[in-house]
N, C-alpha and C. Protein backbone atom coordinates (compact mmCIF):
# COMPACT_ATOMS: atom_id res chain seq x y z
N UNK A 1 6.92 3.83 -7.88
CA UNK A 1 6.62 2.42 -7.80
C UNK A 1 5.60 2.20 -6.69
N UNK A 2 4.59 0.98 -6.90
CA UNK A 2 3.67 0.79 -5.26
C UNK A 2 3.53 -0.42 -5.48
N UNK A 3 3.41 -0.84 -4.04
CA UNK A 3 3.34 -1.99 -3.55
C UNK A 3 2.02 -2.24 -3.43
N UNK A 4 1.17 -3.17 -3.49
CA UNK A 4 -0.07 -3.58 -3.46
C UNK A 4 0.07 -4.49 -2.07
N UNK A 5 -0.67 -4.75 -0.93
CA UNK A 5 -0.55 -5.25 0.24
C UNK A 5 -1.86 -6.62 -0.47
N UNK A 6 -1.57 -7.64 -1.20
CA UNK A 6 -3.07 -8.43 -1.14
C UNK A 6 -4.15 -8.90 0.06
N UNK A 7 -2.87 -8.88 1.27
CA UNK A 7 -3.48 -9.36 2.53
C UNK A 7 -4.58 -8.42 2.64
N UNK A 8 -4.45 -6.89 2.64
CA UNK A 8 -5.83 -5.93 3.23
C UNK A 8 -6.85 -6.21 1.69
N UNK A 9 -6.23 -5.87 0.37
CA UNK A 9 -6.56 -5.82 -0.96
C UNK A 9 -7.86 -6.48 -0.89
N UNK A 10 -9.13 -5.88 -1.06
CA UNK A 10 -10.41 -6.45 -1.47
C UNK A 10 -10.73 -6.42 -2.87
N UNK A 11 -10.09 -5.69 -3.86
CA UNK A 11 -10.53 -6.13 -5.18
C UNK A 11 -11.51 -5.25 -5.71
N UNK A 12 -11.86 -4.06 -4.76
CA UNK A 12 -12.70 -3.40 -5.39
C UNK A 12 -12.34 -2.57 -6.51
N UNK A 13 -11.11 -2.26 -7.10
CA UNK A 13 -10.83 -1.32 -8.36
C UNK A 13 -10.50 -0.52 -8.53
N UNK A 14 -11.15 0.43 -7.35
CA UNK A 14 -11.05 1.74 -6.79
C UNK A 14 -9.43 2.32 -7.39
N UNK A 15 -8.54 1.41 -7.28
CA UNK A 15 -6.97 2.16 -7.70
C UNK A 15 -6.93 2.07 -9.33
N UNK A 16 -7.55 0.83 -9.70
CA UNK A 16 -7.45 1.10 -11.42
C UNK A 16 -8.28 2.17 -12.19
N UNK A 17 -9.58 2.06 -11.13
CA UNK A 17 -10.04 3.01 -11.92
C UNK A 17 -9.60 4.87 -11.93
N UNK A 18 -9.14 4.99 -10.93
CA UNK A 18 -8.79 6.59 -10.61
C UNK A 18 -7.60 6.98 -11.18
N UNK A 19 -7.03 5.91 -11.67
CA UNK A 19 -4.97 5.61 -12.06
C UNK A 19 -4.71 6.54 -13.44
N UNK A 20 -4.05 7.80 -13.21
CA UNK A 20 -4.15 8.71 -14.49
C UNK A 20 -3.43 8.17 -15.70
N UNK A 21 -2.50 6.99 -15.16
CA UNK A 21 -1.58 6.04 -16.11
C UNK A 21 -2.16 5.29 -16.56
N UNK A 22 -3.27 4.99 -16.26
CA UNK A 22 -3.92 3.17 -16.57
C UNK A 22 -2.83 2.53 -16.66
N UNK A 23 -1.91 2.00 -15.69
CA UNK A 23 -1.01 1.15 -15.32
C UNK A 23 -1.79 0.05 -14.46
N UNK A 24 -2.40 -0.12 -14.33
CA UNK A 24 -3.26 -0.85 -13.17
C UNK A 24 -4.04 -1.81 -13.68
N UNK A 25 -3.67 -3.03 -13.47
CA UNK A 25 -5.26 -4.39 -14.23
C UNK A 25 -5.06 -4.89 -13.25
N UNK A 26 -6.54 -5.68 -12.90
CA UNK A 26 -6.64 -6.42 -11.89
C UNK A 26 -6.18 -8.42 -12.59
N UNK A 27 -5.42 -8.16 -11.35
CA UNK A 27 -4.47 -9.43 -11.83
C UNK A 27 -5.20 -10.70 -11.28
N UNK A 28 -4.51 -11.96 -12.33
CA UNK A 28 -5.66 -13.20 -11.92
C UNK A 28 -5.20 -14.22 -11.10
N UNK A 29 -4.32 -13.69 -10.16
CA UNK A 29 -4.37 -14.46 -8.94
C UNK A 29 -5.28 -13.78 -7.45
N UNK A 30 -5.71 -15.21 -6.63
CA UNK A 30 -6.42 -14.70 -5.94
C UNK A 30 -5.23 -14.48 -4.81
N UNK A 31 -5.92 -13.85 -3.32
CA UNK A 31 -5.38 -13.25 -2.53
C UNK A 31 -5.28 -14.44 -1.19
N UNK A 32 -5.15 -14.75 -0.06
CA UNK A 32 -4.93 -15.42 0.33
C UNK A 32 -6.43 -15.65 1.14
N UNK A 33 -7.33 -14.48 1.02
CA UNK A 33 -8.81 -13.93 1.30
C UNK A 33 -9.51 -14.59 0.00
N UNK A 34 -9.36 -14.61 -0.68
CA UNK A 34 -10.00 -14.88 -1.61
C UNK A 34 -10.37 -14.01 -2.82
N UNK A 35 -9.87 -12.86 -2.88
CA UNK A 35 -9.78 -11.83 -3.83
C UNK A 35 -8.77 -11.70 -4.86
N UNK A 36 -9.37 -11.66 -5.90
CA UNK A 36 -8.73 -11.10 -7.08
C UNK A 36 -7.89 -9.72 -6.60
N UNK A 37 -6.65 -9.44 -6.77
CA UNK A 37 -6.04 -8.07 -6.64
C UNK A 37 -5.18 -7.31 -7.58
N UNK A 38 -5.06 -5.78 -7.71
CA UNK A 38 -4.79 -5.61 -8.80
C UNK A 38 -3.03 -5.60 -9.17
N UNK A 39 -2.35 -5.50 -10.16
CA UNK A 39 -0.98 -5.44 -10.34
C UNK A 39 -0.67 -4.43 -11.16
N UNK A 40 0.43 -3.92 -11.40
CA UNK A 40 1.12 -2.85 -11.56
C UNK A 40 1.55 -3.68 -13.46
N UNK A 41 0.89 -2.98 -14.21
CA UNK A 41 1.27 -3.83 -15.42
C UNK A 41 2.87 -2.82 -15.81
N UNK A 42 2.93 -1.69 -15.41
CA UNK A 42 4.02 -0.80 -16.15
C UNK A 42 4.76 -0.14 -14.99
N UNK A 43 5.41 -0.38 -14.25
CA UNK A 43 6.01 0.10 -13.51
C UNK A 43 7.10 1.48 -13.81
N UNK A 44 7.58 1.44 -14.99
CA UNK A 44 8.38 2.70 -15.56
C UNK A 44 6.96 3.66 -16.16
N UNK A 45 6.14 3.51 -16.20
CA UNK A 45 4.95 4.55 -16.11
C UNK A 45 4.78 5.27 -14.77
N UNK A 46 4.93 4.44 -14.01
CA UNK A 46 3.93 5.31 -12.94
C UNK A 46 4.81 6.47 -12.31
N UNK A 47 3.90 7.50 -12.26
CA UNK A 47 4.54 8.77 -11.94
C UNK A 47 4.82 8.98 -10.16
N UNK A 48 4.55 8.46 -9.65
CA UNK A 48 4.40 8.55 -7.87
C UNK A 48 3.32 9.59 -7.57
N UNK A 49 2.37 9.45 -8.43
CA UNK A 49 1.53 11.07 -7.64
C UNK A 49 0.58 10.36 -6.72
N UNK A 50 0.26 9.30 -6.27
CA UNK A 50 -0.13 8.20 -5.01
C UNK A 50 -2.03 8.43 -5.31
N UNK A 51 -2.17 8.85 -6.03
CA UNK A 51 -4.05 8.63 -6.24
C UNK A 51 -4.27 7.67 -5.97
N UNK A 52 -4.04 6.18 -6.54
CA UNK A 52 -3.93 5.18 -6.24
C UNK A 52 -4.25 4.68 -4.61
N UNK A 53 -3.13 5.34 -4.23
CA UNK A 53 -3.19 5.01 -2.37
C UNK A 53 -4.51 5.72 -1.87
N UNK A 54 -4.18 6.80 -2.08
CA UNK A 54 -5.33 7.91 -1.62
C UNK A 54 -7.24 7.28 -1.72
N UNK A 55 -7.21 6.92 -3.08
CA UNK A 55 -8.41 6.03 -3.56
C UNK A 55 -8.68 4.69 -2.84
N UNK A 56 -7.63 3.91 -2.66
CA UNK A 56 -7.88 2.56 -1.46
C UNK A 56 -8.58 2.53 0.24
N UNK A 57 -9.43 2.04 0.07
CA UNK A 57 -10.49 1.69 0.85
C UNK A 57 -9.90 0.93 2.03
N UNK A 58 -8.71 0.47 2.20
CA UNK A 58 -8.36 -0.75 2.81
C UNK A 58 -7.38 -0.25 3.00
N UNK A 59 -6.24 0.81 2.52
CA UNK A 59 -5.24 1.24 2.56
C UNK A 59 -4.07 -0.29 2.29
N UNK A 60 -4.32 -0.24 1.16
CA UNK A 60 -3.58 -1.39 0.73
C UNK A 60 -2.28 -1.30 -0.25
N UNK A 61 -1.86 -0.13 -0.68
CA UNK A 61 -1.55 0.31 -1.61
C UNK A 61 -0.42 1.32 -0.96
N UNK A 62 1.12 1.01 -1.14
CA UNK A 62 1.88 2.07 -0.56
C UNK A 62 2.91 2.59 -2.38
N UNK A 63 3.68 3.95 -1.91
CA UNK A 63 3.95 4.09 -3.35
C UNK A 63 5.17 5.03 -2.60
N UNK A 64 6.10 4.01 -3.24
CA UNK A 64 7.40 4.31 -3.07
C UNK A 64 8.49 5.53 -4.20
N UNK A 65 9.42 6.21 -3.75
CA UNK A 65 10.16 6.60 -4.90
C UNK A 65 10.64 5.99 -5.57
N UNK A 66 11.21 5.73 -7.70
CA UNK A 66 11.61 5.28 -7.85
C UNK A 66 12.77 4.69 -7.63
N UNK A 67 13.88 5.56 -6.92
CA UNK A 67 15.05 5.84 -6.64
C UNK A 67 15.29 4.04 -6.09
């Protein structure tokens, strides 16, 4: 599972696009910055392998066990 932080979240994509699940769309609320940020459309997809995090620019993105 990961948490998306919108506060750092700039919207650049960077996690949807690298996401081996394509679990990832950028969602249409803005951020409190003013950015579009992305959301987790499938959460029982995502595998925890953290590309996602790794790929964020802003370190916005934490990825928890499902447990």
């Amino acid at each position: 599972m990961i948490t998306i932080n919108s506060l750092y979240c700039k919207g650049c994509g960077y996690c949807i696009a690298f996401c081996p699940k394509h679990i990832l769309e950028m969602g249409k609320e803005r951020s409190v910055r003013g950015f579009f940020y992305p959301v987790q459309i499938d959460e029982s997809a995502c595998n925890g392998c953290g590309i996602c995090a790794l790929m964020c620019p802003e370190a916005a993105i934490e990825v928890a066990d499902k447990k």
